[in-house]
Each structure stands twice: as structure tokens, then as C-alpha cells.
N, C-alpha and C. Protein backbone atom coordinates (compact mmCIF):
# COMPACT_ATOMS: atom_id res chain seq x y z
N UNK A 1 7.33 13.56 20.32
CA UNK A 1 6.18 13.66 19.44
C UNK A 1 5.11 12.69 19.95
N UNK A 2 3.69 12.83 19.96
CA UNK A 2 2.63 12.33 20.74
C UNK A 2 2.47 11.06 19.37
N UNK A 3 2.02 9.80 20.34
CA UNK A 3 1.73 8.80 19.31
C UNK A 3 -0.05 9.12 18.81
N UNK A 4 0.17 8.68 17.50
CA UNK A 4 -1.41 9.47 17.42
C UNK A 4 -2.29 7.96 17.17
N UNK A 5 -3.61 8.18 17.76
CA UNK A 5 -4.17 6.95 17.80
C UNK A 5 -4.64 6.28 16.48
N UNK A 6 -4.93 5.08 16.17
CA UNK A 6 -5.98 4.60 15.08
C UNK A 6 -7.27 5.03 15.38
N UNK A 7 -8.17 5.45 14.24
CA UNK A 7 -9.31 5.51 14.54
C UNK A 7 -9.95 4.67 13.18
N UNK A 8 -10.86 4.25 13.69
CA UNK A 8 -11.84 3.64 12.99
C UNK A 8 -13.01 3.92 12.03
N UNK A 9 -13.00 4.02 11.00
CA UNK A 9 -14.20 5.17 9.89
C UNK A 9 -14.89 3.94 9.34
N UNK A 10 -16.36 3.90 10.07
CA UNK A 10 -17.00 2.21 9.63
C UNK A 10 -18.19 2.69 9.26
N UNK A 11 -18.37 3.46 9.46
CA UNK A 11 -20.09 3.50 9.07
C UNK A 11 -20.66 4.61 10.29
N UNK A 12 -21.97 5.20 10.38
CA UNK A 12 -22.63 5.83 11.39
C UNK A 12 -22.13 7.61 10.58
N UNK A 13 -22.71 8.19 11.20
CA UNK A 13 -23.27 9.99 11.39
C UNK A 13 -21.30 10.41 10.46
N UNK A 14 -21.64 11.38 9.46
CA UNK A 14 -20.51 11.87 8.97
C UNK A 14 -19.19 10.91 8.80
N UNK A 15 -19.63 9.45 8.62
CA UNK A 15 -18.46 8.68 8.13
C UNK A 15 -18.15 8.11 7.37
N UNK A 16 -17.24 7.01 6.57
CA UNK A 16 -17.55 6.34 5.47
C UNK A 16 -18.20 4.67 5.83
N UNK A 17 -19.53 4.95 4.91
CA UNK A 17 -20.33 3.47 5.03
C UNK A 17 -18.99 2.20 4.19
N UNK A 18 -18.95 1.36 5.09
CA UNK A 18 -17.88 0.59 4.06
C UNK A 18 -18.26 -0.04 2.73
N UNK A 19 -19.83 0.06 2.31
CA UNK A 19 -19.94 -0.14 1.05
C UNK A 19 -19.82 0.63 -0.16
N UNK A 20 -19.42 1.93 0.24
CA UNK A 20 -18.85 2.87 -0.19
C UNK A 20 -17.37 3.00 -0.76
N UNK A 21 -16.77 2.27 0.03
CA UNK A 21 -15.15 2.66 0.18
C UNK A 21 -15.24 1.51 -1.09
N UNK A 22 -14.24 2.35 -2.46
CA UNK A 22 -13.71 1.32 -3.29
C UNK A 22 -12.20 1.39 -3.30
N UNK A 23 -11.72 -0.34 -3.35
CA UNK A 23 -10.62 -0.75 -3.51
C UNK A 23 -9.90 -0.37 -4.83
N UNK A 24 -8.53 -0.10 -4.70
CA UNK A 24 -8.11 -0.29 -6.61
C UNK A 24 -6.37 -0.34 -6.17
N UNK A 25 -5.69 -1.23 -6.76
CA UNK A 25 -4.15 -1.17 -6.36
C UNK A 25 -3.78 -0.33 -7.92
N UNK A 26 -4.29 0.41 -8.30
CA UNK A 26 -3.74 1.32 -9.27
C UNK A 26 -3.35 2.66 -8.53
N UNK A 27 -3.35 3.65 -9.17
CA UNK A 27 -2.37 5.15 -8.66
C UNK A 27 -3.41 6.31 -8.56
N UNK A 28 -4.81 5.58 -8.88
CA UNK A 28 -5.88 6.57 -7.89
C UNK A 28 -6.59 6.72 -6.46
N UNK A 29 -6.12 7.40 -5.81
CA UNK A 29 -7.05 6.65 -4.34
C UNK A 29 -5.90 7.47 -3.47
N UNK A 30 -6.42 7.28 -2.48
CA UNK A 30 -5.38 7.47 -1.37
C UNK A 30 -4.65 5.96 -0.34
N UNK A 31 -3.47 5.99 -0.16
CA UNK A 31 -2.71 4.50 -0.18
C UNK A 31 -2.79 4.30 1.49
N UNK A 32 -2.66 2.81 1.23
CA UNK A 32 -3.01 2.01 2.72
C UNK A 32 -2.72 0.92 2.40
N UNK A 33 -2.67 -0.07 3.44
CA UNK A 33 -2.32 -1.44 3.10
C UNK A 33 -3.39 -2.81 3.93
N UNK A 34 -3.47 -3.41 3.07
CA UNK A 34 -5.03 -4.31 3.80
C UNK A 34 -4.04 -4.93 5.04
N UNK A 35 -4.93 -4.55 6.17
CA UNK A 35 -3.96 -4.92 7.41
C UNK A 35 -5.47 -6.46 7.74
N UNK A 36 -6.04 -6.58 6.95
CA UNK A 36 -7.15 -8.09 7.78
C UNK A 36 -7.95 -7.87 6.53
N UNK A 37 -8.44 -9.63 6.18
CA UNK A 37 -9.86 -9.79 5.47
C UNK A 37 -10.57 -11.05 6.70
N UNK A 38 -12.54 -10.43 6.43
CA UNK A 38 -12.79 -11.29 6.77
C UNK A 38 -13.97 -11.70 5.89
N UNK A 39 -14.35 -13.36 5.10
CA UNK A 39 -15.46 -13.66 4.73
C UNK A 39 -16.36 -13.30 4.88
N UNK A 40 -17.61 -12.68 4.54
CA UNK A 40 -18.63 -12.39 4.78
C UNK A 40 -19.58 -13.16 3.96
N UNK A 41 -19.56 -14.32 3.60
CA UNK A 41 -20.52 -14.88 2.70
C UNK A 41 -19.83 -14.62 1.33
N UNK A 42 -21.34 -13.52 0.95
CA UNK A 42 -21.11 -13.02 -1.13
C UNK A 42 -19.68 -12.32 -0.68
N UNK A 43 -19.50 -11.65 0.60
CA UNK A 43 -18.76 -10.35 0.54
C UNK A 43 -17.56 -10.35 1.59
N UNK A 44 -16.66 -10.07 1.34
CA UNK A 44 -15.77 -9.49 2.46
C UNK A 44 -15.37 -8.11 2.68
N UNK A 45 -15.02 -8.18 4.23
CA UNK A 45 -14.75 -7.13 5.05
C UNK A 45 -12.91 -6.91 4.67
N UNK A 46 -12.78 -5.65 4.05
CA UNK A 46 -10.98 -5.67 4.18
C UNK A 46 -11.29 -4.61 4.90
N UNK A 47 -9.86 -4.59 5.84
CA UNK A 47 -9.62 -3.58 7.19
C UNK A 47 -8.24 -3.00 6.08
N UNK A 48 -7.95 -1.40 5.86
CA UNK A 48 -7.04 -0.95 5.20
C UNK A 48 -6.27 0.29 6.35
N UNK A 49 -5.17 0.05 6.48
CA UNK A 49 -4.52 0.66 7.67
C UNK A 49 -4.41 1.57 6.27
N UNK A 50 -4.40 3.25 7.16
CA UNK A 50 -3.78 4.42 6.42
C UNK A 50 -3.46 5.11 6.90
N UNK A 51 -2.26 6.01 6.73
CA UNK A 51 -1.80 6.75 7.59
C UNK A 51 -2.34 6.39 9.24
N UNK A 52 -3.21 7.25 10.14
CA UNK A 52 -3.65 6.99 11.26
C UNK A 52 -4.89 6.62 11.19
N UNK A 53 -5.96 6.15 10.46
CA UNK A 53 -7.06 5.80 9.81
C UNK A 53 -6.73 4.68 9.29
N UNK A 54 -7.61 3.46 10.35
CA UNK A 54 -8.31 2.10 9.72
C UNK A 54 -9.52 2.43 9.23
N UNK A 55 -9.95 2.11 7.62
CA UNK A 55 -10.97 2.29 6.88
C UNK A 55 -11.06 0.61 6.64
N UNK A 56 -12.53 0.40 6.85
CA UNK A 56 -13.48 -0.33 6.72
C UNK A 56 -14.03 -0.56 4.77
N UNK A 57 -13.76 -1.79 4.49
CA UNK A 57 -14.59 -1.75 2.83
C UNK A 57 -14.77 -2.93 2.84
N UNK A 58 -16.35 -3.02 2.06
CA UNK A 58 -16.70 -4.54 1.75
C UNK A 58 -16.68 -4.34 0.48
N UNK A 59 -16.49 -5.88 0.07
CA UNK A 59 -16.39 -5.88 -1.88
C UNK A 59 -16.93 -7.38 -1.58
N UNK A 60 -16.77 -7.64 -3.43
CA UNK A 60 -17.16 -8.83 -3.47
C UNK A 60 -15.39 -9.75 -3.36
N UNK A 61 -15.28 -10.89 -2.91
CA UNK A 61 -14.02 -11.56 -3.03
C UNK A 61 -13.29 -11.39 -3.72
N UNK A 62 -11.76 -11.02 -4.09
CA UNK A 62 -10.79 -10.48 -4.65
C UNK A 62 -9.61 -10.99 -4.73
N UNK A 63 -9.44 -12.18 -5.49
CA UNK A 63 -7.62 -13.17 -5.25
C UNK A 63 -6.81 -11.94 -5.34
N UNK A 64 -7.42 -10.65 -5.80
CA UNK A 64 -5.77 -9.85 -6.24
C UNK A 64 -5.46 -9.02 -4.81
N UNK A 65 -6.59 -9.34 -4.28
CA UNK A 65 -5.83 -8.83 -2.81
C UNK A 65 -5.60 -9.62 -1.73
N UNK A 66 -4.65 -9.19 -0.69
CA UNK A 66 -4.51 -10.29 0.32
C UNK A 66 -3.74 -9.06 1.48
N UNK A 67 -3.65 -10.04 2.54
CA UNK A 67 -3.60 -9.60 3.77
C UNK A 67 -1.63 -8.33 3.61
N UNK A 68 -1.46 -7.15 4.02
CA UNK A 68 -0.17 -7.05 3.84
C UNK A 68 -0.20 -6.09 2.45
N UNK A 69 -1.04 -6.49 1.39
CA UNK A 69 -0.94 -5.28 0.26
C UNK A 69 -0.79 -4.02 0.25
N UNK A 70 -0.34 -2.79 -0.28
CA UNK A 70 -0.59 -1.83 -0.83
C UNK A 70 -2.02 -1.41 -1.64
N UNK A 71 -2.94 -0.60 -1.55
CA UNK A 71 -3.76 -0.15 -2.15
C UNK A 71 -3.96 0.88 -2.19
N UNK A 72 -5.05 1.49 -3.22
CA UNK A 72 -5.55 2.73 -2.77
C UNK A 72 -6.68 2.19 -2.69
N UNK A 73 -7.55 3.24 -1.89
CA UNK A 73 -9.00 3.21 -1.80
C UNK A 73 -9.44 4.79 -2.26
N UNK A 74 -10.97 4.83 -1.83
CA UNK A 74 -11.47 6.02 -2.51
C UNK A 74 -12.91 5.74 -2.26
N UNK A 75 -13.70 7.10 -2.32
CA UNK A 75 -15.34 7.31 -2.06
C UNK A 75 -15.95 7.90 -2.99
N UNK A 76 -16.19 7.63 -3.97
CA UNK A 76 -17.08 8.53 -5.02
C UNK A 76 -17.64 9.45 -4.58
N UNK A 77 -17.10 11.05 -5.23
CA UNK A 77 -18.17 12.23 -4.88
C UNK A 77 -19.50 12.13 -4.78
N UNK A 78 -20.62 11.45 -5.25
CA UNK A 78 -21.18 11.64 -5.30
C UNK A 78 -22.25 10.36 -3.83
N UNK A 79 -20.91 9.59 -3.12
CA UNK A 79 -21.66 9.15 -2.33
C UNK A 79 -21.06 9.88 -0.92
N UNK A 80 -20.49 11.03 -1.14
CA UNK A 80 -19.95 11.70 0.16
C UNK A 80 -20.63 12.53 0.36
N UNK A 81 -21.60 12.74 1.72
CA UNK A 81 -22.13 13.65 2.59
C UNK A 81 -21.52 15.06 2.77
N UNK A 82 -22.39 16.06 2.99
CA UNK A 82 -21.82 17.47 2.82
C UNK A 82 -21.92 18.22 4.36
């Protein structure tokens, strides 16, 4: 079976902007696990491994998450491109 690569969904033409992507460790979203945070000032960068998709999300700072978690994430219909 072929190893299938990571790809990266950060922002640019038909992708998700990471201010878009919302976090929630509840049972809506589709699941991943924060594989990196990095400070950004007001904001941090979490990197969420999923299936073969690293997704990109900034939030504001979050003690309830940390490096290694379970989450879901998710894009509001109404900020997804057609």
C-alpha cells in the first residue's frame, strides 16, 4: 500500500484560511490531534494532524489545549468557498 503524503491546507486559492478553521474537543468537527502550537502574540498557530491533512488554525490562547490532544475542528458554511 503507497504511503500517502501530508499535505498542508494554510491559506491561498481553494483552501482553508487558518482563521477560519475552529477548534472544539467536543463531538462536532472532524478529529485530529494538535501535533505543534506556536505563540503568535494575541494569537496562536495550532498545527492539527488529520487523517493525511495538516490543517493550520489560529485562535486566541487556549490552556484546554496542548500539544498531543484530540480535537475536532471545522469551517463554517458560510466561510467556505464554492
Amino acid at each position: 500500500m503507497p504511503k500517502l503524503r501530508r499535505r498542508r491546507y494554510s491559506g491561498g486559492r481553494g483552501l482553508l484560511p487558518p482563521i477560519d478553521v475552529q477548534i472544539t474537543a467536543g463531538s462536532t468537527g472532524i478529529a485530529g490531534t494538535i501535533s505543534s502550537l506556536m505563540f503568535l502574540g494575541d494569537l496562536v498557530q495550532y498545527r492539527i494532524a488529520s487523517g493525511a491533512l495538516e490543517v493550520i488554525a489560529l485562535d486566541r490562547p487556549r490552556p484546554d489545549l496542548s500539544v498531543g490532544q484530540p480535537v475536532r475542528w471545522s469551517v463554517p458554511p458560510e466561510r467556505c468557498s464554492h
